[in-house]
Protein backbone atom coordinates (compact mmCIF):
# COMPACT_ATOMS: atom_id res chain seq x y z
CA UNK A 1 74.60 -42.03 252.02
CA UNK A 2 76.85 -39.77 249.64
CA UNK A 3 76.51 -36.05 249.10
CA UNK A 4 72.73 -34.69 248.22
CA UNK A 5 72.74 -32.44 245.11
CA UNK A 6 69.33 -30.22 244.96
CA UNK A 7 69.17 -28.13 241.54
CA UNK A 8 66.88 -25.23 241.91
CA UNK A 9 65.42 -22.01 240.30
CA UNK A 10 65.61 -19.00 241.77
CA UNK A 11 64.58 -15.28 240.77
CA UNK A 12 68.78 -14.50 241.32
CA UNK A 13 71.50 -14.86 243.61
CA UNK A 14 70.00 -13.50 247.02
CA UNK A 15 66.68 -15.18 246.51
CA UNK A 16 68.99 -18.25 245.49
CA UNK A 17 70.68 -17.38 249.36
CA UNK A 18 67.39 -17.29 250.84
CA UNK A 19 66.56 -21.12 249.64
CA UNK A 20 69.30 -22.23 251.61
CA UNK A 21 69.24 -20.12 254.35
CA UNK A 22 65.40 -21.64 254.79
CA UNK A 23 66.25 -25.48 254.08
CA UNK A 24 65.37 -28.13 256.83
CA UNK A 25 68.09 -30.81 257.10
CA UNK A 26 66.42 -33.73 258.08
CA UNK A 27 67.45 -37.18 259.43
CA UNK A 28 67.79 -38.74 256.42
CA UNK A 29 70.32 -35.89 255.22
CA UNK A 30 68.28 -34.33 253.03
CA UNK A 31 67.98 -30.46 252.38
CA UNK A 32 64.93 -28.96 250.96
CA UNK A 33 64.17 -25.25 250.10
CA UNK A 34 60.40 -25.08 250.65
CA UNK A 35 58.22 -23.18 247.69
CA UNK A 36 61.76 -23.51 245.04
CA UNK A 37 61.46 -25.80 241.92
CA UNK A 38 63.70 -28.52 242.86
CA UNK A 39 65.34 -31.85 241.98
CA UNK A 40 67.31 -33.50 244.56
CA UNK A 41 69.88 -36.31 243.06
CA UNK A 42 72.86 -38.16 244.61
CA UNK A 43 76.24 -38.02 243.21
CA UNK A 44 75.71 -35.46 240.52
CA UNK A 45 77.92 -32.52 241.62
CA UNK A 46 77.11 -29.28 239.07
CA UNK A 47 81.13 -28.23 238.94
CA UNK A 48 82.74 -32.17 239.13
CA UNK A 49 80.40 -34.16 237.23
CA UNK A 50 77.84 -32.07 235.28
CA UNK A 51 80.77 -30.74 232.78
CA UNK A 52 80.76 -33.19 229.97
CA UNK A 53 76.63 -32.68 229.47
CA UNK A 54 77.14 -28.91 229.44
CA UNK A 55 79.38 -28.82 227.04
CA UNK A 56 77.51 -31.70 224.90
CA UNK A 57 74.15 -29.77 225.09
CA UNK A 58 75.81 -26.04 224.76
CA UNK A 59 78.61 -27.47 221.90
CA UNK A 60 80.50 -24.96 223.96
CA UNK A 61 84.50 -25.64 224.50
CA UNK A 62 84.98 -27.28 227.99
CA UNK A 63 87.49 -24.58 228.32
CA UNK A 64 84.57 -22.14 227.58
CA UNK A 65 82.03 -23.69 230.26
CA UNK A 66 84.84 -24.02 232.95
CA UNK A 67 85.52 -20.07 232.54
CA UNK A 68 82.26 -19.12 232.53
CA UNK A 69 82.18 -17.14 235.81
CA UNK A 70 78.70 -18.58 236.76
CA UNK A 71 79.39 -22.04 236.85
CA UNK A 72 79.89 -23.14 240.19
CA UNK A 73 79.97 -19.68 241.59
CA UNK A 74 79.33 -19.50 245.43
CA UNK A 75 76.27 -17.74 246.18
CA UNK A 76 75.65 -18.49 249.40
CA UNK A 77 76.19 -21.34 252.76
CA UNK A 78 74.16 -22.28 255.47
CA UNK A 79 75.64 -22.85 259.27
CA UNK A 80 79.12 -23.75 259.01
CA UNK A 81 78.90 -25.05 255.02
CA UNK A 82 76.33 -28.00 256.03
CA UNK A 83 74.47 -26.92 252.72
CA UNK A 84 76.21 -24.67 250.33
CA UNK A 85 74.77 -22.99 246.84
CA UNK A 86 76.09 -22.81 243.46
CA UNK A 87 75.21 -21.20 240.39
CA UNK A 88 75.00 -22.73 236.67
CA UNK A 89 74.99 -20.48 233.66
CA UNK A 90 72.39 -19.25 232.08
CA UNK A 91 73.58 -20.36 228.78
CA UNK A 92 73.30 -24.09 230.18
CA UNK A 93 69.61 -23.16 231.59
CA UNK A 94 68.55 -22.42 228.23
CA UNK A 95 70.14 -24.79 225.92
CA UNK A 96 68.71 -27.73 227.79
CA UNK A 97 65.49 -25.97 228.17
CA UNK A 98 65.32 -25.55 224.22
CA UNK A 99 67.18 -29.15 223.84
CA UNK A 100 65.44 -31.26 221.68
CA UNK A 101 64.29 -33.74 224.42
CA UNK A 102 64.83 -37.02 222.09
CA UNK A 103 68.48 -36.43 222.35
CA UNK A 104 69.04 -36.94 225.95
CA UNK A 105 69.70 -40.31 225.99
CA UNK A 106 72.47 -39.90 223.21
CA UNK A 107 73.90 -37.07 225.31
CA UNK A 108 73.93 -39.56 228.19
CA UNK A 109 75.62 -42.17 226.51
CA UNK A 110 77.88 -39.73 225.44
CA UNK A 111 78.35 -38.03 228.87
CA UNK A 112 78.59 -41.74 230.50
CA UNK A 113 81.89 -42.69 228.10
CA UNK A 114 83.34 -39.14 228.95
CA UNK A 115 82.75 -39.03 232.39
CA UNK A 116 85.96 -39.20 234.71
CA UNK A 117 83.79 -39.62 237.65
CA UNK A 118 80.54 -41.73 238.52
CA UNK A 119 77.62 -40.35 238.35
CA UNK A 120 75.32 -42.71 239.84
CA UNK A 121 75.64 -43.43 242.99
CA UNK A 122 77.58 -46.26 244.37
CA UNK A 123 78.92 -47.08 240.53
CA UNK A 124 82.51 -47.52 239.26
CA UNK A 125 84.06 -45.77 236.66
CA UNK A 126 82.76 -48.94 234.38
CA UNK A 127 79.63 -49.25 235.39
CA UNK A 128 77.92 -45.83 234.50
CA UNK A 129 74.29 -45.84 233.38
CA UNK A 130 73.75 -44.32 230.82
CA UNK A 131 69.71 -44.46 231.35
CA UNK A 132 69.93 -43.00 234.65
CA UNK A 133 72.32 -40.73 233.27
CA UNK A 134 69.23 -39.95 230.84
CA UNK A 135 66.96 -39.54 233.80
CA UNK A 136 68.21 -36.88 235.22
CA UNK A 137 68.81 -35.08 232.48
CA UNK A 138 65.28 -35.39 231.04
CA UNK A 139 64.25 -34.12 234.65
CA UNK A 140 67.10 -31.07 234.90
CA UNK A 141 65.80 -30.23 231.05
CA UNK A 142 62.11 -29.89 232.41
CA UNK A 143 63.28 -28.16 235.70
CA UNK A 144 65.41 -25.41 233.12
CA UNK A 145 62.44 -24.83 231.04
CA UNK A 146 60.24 -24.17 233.74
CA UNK A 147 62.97 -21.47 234.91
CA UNK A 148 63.41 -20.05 231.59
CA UNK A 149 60.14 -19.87 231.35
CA UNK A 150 59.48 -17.97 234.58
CA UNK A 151 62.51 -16.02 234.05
CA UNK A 152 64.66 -17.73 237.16
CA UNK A 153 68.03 -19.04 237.33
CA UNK A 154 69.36 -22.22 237.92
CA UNK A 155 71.40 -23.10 241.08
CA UNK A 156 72.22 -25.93 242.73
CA UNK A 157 72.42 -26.52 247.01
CA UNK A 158 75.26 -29.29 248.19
CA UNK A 159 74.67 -31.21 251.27
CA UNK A 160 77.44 -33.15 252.35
């Protein structure tokens, strides 16, 4: 099993902390925050991966996105880094919360051709899915409008 990604709302950074601080590793390697928003995914790291959609969705420069101090910030760890926390930005929260939800799938076919990594698990650089690429992305968009919404930030917690 590769790396669990869990993105997550949170009020801010130190309730962000406390999601991690209370998740349960279990057998099966996965980390969940009890009472957060969540969507747990392998193979979609926020900082590696998650770039070409951001700046797709945003039509910000991936220069732009990559210097936005809250992407991929370190908020917080767990134990010895067993589960670690990131932030996104806010300015990703809210354009895929106001995205036009029709135009995921283009964004995923998009992302899929761009991508220098997989983003599915177990795929090669060839064989990127597009409609599970779409998938998560319809499911992030609905997990960032239910922040927005609520006034929370997104985050995301890495379990190796």
């Amino acid at each position: 099993m590769g790396a669990l990604y869990g993105y997550y709302s949170a009020g801010d950074d130190r309730d962000a902390v406390r999601a991690v601080l209370r998740a349960e590793v279990h057998d099966d390697g996965a980390a969940l925050a009890p009472d957060y928003d969540q969507l747990v995914v392998e193979g979609v790291d926020p900082v590696l991966e998650l770039l070409p959609a951001e700046v797709l969705i945003t039509g910000r420069a991936p220069e732009d996105v990559q210097t936005d101090p809250r992407r991929g910030a370190l908020v917080g760890m767990a134990g010895d880094g067993g589960v670690v926390a990131v932030s996104l930005t806010d300015t990703f929260r809210d354009a895929l919360a106001a995205f036009d939800p029709r135009l995921l799938e283009d964004v995923a076919v998009g992302w899929a051709r761009t991508s220098r990594t997989p983003a599915v698990p177990g795929a090669s650089r060839a064989e990127l899915d597009p409609r599970a690429l779409g998938v998560f992305l319809e499911d992030l968009a609905a997990l960032a409008g239910r922040a927005r919404s609520t006034g929370r930030r997104l985050y995301c917690w890495i379990c190796p």
